[in-house]
Protein backbone atom coordinates (compact mmCIF):
# COMPACT_ATOMS: atom_id res chain seq x y z
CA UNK A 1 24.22 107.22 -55.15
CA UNK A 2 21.43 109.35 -55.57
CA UNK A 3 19.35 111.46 -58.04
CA UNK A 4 19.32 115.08 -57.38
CA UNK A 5 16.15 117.03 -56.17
CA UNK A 6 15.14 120.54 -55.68
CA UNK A 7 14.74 120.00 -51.96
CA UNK A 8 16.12 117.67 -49.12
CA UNK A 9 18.29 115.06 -49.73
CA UNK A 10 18.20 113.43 -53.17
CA UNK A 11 16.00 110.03 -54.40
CA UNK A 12 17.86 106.73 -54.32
CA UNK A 13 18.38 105.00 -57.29
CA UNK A 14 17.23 101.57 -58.53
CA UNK A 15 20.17 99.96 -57.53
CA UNK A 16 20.32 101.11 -53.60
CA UNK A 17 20.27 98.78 -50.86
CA UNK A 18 16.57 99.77 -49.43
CA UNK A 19 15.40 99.31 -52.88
CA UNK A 20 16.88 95.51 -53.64
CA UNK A 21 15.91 94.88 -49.95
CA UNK A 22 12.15 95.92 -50.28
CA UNK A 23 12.04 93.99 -53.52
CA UNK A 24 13.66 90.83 -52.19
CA UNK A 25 11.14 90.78 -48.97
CA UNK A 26 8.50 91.10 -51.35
CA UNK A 27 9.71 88.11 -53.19
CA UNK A 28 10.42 85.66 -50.40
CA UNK A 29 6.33 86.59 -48.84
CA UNK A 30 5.10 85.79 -52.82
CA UNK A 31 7.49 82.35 -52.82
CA UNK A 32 6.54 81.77 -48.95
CA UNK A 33 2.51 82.34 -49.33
CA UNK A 34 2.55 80.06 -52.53
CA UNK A 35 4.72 77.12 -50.92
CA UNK A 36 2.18 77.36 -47.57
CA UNK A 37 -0.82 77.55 -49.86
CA UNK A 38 -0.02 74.45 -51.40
CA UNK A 39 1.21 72.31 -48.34
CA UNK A 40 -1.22 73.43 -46.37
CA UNK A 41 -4.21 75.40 -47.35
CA UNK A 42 -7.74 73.77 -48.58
CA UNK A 43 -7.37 74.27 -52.61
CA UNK A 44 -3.83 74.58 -53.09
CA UNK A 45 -1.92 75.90 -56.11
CA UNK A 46 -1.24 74.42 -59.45
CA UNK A 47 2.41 74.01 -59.35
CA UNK A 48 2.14 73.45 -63.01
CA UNK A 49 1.09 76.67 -63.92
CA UNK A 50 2.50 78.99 -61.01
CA UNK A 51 6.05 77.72 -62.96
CA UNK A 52 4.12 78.93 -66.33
CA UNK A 53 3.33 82.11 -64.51
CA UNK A 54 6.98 82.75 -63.56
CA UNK A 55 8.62 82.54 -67.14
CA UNK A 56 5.42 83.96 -68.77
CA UNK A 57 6.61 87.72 -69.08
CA UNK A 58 9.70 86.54 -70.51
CA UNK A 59 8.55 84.39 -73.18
CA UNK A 60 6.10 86.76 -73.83
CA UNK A 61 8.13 89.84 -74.38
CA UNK A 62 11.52 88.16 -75.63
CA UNK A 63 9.81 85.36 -78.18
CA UNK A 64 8.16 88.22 -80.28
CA UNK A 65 11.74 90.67 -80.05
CA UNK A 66 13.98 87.75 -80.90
CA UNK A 67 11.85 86.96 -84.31
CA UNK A 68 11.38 91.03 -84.96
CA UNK A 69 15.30 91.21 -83.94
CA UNK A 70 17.64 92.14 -87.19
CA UNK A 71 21.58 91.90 -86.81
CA UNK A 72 21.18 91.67 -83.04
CA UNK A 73 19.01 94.90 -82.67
CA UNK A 74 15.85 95.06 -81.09
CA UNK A 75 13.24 95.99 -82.92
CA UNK A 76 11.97 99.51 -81.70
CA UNK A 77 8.97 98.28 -80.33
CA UNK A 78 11.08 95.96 -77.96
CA UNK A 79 11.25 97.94 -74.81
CA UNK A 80 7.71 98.86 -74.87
CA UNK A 81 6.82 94.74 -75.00
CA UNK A 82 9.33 94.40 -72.46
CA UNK A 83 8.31 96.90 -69.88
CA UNK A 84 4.13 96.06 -70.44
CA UNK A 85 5.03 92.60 -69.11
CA UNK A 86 7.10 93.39 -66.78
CA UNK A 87 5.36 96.50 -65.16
CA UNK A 88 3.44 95.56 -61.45
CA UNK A 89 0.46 97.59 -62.95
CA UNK A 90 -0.01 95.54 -65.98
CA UNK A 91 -0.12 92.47 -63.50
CA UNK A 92 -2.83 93.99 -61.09
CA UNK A 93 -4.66 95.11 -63.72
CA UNK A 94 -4.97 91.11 -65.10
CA UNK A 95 -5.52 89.55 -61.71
CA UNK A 96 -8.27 91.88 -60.80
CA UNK A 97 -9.76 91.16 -64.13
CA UNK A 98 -8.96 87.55 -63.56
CA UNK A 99 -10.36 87.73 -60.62
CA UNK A 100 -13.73 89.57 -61.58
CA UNK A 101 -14.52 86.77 -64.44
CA UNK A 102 -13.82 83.67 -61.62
CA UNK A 103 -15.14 85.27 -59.03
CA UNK A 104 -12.15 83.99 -56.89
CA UNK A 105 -8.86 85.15 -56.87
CA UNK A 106 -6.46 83.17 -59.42
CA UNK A 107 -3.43 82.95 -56.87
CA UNK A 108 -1.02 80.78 -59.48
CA UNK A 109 -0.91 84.70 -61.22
CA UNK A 110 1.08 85.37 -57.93
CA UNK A 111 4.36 83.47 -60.38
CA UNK A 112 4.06 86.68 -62.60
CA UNK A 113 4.77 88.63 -59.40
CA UNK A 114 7.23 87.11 -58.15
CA UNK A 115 8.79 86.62 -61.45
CA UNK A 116 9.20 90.66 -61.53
CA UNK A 117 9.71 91.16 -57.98
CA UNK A 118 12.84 88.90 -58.35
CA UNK A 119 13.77 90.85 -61.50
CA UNK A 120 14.32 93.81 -59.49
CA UNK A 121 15.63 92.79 -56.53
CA UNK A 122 18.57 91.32 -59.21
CA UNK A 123 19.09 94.83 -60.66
CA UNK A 124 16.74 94.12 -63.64
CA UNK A 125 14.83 97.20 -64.04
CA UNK A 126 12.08 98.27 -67.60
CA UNK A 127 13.98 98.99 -70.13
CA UNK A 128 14.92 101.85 -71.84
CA UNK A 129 12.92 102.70 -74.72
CA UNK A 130 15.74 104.01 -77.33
CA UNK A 131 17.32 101.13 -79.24
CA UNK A 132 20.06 98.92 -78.27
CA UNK A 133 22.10 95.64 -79.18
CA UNK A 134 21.15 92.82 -77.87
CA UNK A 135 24.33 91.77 -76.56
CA UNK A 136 24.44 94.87 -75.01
């Protein structure tokens, strides 16, 4: 399925093949350069907190909507929580500041990545910013 353009044939959608597939590649080189990094590169990567890195955007974004969350709605700040930690831009933004202050780059940030890499190559897109149920 496609969205409809002005010109040419329309834009796919989030959920086309060539999407998941670019996603998915993108996840395996993230999971790939992290498992040869620590097996067999000088330095390594903390395991540790690469694993912290993964689940970080959802703790952060989903521990502050669950508390704010009333009768199983999100609270109408939610989406915007959810989609700042889960947007690529947020995450180059930190590693290049990251990276600035150590003077190195901080590769176990790679786990935030991959964490929403993976997200879309399940179908997990940002979320829309009107409210909905939780269970929904």
């Amino acid at each position: 399925m496609s969205v409809r353009v002005q010109s040419g044939p329309g834009i796919q959608r989030v959920r086309g093949v060539l999407y998941i597939f670019e996603y998915a590649v993108i996840t395996i080189a993230i999971f790939a350069f992290l498992v040869w990094r620590y097996l067999y590169a000088t330095g390594g990567v903390d395991v540790l907190e690469v694993l912290f890195w993964v689940i970080f955007p959802d703790l952060a974004a989903f521990i502050p909507i669950g508390i704010a969350s009333k009768n199983g709605t999100w609270p109408a700040w939610g989406a915007y929580v959810y989609n700042f930690f889960h947007t690529i831009l947020v995450w180059v933004a930190v590693f290049a500041v990251v990276w600035i202050i150590l003077g190195t780059p901080h590769l176990e940030l790679l786990g935030w990545l991959g964490h929403i890499t993976t997200d879309r190559t399940v179908g997990y897109g940002l979320r829309e910013t009107k409210s909905a149920r939780l269970t929904g």
